[in-house]
Protein backbone atom coordinates (compact mmCIF):
# COMPACT_ATOMS: atom_id res chain seq x y z
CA UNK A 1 37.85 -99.67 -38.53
CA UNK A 2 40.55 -102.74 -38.08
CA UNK A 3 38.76 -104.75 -40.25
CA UNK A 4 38.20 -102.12 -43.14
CA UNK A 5 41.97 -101.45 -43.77
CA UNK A 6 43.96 -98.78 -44.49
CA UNK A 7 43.25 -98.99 -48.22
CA UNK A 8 39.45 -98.80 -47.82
CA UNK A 9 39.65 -95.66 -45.94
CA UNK A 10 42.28 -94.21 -48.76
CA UNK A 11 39.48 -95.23 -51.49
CA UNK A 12 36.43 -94.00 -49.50
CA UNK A 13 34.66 -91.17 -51.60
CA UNK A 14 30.92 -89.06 -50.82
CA UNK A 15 30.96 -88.93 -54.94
CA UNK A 16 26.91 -89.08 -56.06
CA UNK A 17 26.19 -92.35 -57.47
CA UNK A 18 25.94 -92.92 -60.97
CA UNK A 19 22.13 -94.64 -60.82
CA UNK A 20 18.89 -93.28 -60.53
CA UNK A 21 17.39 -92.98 -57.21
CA UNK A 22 14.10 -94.04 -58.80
CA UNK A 23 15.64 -97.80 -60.26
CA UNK A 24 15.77 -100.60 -57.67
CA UNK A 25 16.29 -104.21 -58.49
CA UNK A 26 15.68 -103.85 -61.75
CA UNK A 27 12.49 -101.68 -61.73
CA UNK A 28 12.08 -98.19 -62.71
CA UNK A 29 9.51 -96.42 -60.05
CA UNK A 30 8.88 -93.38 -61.85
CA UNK A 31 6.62 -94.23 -63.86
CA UNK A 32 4.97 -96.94 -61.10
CA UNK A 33 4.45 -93.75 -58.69
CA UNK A 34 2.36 -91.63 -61.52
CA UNK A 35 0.08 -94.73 -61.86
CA UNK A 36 -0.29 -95.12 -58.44
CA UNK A 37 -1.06 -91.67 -57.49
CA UNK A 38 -3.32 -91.58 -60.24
CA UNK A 39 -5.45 -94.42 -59.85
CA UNK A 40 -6.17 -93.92 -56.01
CA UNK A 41 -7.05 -90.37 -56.10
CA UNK A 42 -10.40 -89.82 -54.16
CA UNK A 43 -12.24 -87.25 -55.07
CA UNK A 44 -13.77 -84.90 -52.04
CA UNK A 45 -17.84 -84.99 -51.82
CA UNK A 46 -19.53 -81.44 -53.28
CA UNK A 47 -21.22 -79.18 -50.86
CA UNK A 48 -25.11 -79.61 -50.60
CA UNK A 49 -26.93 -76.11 -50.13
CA UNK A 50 -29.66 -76.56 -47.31
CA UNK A 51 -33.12 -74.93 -48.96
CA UNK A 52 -34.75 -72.17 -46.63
CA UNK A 53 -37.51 -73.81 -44.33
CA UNK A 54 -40.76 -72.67 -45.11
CA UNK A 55 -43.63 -74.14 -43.33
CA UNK A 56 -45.95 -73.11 -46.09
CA UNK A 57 -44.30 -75.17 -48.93
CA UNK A 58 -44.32 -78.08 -46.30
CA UNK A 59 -48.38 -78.21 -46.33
CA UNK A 60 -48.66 -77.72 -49.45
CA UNK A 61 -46.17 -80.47 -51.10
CA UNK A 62 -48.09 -83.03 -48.11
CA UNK A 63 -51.41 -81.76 -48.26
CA UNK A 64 -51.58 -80.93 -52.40
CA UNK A 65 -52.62 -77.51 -53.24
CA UNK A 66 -55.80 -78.19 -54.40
CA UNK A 67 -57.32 -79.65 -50.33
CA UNK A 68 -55.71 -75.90 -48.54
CA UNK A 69 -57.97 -73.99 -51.39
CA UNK A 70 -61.88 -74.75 -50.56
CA UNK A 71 -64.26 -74.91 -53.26
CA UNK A 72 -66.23 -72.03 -53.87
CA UNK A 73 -69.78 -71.86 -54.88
CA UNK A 74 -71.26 -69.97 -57.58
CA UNK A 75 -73.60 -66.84 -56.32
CA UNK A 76 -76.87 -66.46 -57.40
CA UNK A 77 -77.15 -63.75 -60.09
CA UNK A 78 -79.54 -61.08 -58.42
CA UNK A 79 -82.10 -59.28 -60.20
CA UNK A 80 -81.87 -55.45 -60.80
CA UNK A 81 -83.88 -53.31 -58.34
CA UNK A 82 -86.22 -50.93 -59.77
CA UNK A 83 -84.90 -47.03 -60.09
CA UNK A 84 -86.33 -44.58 -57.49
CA UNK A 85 -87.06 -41.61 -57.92
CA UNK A 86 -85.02 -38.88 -56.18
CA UNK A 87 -86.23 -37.02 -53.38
CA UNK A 88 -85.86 -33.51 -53.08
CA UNK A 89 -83.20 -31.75 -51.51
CA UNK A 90 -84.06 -29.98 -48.04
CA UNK A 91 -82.31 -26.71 -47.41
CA UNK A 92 -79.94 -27.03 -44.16
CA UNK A 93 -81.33 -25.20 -41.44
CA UNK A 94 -79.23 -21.91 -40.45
CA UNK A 95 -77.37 -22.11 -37.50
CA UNK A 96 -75.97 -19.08 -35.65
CA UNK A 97 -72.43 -19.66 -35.17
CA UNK A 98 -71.13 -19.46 -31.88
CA UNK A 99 -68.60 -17.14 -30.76
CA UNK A 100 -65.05 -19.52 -29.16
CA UNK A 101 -64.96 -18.69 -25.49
CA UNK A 102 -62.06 -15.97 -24.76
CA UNK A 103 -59.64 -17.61 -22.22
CA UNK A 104 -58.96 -15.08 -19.57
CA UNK A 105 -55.04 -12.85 -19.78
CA UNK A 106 -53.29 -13.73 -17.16
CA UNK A 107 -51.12 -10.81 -16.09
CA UNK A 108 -46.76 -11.59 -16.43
CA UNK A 109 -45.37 -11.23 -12.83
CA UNK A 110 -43.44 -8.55 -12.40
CA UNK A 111 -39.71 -8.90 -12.41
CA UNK A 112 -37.39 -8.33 -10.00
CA UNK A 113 -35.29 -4.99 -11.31
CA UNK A 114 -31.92 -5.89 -12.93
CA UNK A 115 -28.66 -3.95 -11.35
CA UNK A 116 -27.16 -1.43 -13.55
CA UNK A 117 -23.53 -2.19 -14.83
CA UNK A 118 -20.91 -0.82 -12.83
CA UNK A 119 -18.08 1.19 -13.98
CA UNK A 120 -15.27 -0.85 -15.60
CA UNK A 121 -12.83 -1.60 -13.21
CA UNK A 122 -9.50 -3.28 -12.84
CA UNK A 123 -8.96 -6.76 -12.57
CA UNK A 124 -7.46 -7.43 -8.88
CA UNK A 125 -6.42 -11.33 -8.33
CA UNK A 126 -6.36 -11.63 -4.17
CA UNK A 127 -2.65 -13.31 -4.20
CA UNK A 128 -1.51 -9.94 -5.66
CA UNK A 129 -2.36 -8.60 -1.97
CA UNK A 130 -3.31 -4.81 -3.05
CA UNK A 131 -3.84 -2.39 0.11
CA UNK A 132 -7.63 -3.07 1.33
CA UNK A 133 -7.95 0.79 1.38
CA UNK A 134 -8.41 0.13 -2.52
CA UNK A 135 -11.56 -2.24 -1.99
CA UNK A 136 -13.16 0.05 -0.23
CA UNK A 137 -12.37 2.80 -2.75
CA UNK A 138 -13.71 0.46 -5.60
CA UNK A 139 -16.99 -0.49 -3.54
CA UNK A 140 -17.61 3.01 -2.52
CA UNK A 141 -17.92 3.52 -6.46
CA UNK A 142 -20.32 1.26 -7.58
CA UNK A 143 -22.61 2.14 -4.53
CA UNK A 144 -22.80 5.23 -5.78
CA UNK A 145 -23.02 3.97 -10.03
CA UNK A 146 -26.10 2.39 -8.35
CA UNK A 147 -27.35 4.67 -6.33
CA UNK A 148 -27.33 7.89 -9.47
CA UNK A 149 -29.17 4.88 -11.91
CA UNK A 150 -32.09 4.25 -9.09
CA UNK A 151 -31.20 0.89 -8.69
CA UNK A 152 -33.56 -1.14 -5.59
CA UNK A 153 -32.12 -4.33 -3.78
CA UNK A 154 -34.69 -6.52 -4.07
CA UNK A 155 -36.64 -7.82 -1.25
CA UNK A 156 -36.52 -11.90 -0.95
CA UNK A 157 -38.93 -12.60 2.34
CA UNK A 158 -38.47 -16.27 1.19
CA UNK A 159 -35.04 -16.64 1.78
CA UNK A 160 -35.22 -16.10 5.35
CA UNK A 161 -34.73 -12.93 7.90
CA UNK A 162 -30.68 -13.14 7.67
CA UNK A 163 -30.72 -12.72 4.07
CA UNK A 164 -32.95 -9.70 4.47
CA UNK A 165 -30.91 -8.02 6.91
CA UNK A 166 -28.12 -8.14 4.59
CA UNK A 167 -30.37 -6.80 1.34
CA UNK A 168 -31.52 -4.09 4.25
CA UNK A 169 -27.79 -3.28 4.79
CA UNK A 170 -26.68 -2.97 1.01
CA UNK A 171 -29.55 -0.86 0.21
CA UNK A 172 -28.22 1.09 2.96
CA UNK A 173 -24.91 1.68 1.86
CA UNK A 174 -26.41 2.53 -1.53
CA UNK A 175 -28.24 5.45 0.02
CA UNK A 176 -25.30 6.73 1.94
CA UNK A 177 -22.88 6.51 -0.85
CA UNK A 178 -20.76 9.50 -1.93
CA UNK A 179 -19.10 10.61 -5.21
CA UNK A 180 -15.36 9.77 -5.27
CA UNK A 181 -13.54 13.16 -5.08
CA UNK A 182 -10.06 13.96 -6.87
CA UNK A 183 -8.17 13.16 -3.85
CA UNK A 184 -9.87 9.55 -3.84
CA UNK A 185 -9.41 8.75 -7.16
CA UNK A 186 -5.44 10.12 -6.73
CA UNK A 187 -5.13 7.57 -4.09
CA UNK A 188 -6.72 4.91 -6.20
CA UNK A 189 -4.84 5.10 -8.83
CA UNK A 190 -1.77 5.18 -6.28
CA UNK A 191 -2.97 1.85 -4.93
CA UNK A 192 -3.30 0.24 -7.65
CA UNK A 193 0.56 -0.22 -8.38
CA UNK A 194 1.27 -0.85 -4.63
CA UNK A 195 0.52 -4.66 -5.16
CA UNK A 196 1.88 -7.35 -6.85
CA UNK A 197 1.06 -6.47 -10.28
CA UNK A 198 4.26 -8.71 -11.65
CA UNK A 199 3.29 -11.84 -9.97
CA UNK A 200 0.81 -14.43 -11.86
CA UNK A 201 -0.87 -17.37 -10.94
CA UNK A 202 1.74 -19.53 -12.54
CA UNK A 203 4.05 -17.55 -10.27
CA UNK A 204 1.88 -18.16 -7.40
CA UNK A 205 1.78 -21.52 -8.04
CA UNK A 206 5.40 -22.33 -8.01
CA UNK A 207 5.39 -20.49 -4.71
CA UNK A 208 3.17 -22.73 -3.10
CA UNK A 209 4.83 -25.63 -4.61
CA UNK A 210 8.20 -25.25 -3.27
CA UNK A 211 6.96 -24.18 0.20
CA UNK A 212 5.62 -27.68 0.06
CA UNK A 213 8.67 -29.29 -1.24
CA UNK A 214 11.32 -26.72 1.33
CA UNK A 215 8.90 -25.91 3.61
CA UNK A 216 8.10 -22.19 4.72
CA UNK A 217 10.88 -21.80 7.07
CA UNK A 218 14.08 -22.57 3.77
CA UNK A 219 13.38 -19.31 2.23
CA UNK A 220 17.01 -19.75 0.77
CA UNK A 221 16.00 -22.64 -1.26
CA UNK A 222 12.07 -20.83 -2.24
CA UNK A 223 14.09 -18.39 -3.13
CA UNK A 224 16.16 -20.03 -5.59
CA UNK A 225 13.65 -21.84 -7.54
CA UNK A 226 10.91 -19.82 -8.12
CA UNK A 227 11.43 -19.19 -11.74
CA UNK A 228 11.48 -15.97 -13.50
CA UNK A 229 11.62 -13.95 -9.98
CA UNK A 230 14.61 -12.76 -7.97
CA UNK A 231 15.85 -13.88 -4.42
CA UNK A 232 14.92 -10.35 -3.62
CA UNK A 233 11.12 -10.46 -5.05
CA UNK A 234 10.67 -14.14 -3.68
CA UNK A 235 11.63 -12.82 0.06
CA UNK A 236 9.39 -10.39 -0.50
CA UNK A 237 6.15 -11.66 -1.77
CA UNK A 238 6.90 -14.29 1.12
CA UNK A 239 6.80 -11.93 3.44
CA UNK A 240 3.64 -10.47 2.84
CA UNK A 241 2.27 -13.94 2.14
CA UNK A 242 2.78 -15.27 5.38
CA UNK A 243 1.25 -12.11 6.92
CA UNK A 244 -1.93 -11.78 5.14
CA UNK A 245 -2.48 -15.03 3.90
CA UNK A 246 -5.94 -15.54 5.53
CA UNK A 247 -7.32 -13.30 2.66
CA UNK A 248 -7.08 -15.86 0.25
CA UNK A 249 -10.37 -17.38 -1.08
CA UNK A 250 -8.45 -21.01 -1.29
CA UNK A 251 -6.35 -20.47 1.81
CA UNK A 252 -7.88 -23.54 3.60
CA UNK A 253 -6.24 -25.80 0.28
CA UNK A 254 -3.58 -23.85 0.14
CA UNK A 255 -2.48 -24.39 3.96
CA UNK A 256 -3.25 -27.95 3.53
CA UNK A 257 -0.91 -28.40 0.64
CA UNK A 258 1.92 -27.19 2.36
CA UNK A 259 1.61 -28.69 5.90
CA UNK A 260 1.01 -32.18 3.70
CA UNK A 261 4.82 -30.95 2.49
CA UNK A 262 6.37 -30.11 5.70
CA UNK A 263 5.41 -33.41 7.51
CA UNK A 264 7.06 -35.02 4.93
CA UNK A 265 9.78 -32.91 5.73
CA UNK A 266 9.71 -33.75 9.27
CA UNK A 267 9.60 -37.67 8.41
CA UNK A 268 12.45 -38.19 6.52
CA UNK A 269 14.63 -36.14 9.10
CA UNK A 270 13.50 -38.50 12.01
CA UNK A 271 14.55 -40.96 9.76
CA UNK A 272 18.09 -39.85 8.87
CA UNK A 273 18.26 -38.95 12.98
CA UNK A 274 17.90 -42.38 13.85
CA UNK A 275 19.75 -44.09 11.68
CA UNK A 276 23.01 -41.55 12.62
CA UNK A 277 22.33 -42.57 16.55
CA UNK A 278 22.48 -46.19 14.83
CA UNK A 279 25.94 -45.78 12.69
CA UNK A 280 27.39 -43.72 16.17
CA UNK A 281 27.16 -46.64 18.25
C-alpha cells in the first residue's frame, strides 16, 4: 500500500475495460474457438439392434436348406383295381330293447317338528334389571302358545342322558302350563315399567366405565359423569346394580373390568402415601 501512493489509490477505478475479452496479444479467439470446436467434434457410435436368436435359422444358414430337406422319391403310379360288385344289404336283426333298471326310492327321514312362534313379546335387555316375577310371567306364556299348537320337544338320545332330562323337563312344563288370566296379564303389564326402561347400553356402558376409572365405592364422582342421567338416577341404578349384578350374562367381564380399575386405584395411592412419609421427614 506504501509503495502504491496516495495518488494510485485516488485514481483506482472497477470501470469495465474497453477491449474484448476474446483479443489477447494480438489475436482474436472468437473465431479460433468455432474452428476448434468444430473440427474435434466426435460423433457418438449408433445403436446396433441384436436380431432374435433362432436356432432354426442357425442350421439352416450353416447347413444350406437344401441338406435339412431329404430327397424324395417318386411313387410308383398304381394300377386301378377292378369294380366289385355290391353285395346286398342284410336286414339288422330286431332286438328287444331292454327296460333301464329302476333304482330303488329311498324314503326322506323324517324331520324333527319345528316349534311354533311364540307370541310377540317385549324386548327385555338384563342390565335394565326388570322384577324376575315378569320372566316367569313371559315363560308361563309361551309354554302354553306351545302347548294349544301341539308342539313335541324332540327326543335327542345322542346327546347324552343330561340333555334328555332337560327335553323331559320342558316337555313337562309344556303339559302343565296354564292360560294367563286378567290378573296376570295386569301384573305384567305393571312389571314391565318397573325396570329400567330409560337406561341403554350406551348408558350402561359409561356406568361401567367410570366405576373403573372412580371405583364403586366414589359414587359422588359416578354420579357426576354419567352423561345424560341425574345424580339421583345414577345412585339409583347403582344401587340395584351392585345388588343383582350376578344376573348379568357378561358379569364375569364386567367384574373384571372394574377390579382391573380399582387396583389401579389402589396403586397410585400407595404411591402418593409414600412419597408424603418421604417429604414429612
Amino acid at each position: 500500500m506504501e509503495a502504491m501512493g496516495e495518488s494510485s489509490l485516488r485514481n483506482f477505478t472497477v470501470e469495465t475495460p474497453t477491449e474484448s475479452l476474446y483479443q489477447f496479444e494480438g489475436e482474436d479467439y472468437r473465431e479460433k474457438q468455432k474452428t476448434i470446436s468444430l473440427s474435434n467434434w466426435i460423433e457418438p457410435p449408433k445403436r446396433e439392434r441384436k436380431a432374435k436368436y433362432s436356432i432354426d435359422a442357425y442350421f439352416k444358414e450353416a447347413l444350406g436348406a437344401s441338406d435339412l430337406e431329404p430327397e424324395r422319391e417318386p411313387e410308383p403310379e398304381s394300377e386301378p383295381e377292378p369294380e366289385s360288385e355290391p353285395e346286398p344289404e342284410s336286414e339288422p336283426e330286431y332286438e328287444p330293447e331292454s327296460e333301464p333298471e329302476s333304482e330303488p326310492e329311498c324314503e326322506p327321514e323324517p324331520k324333527a317338528p319345528k316349534a311354533p312362534r311364540p307370541p310377540k313379546q317385549p324386548i327385555l335387555q338384563d342390565f335394565q334389571f326388570f322384577p324376575p316375577r315378569l320372566f316367569e310371567l313371559l315363560d308361563q306364556e309361551i309354554y302354553f302358545y306351545k302347548k294349544s299348537s301341539g308342539y313335541k320337544v324332540p327326543n335327542n338320545l345322542e346327546l347324552g342322558p343330561d340333555v334328555s332330562e332337560q327335553e323331559k323337563e320342558k316337555q313337562r312344563k309344556i303339559d302343565e302350563s296354564e292360560p294367563l288370566t286378567e290378573e296376570d296379564q295386569q301384573e305384567k303389564e305393571n312389571l314391565l315399567t318397573q325396570g329400567f326402561t330409560n337406561w341403554n347400553k350406551h348408558d350402561f356402558n359409561q356406568f361401567i366405565k367410570v366405576n373403573e376409572k372412580y371405583g364403586r365405592d366414589d359414587i359422588e364422582n359416578i354420579a357426576k359423569y354419567v352423561k345424560g342421567k341425574t345424580p339421583e338416577e345414577v345412585m339409583e341404578y347403582s344401587a340395584v346394580f351392585w345388588e343383582r349384578c350376578h344376573e348379568l350374562q357378561d358379569i364375569d367381564n364386567i367384574m373384571a373390568q372394574i377390579e382391573r380399575g380399582e387396583t389401579e386405584i389402589q396403586r397410585r395411592l400407595s404411591i402418593k402415601k409414600a412419597l408424603d412419609a418421604k417429604m414429612a421427614r
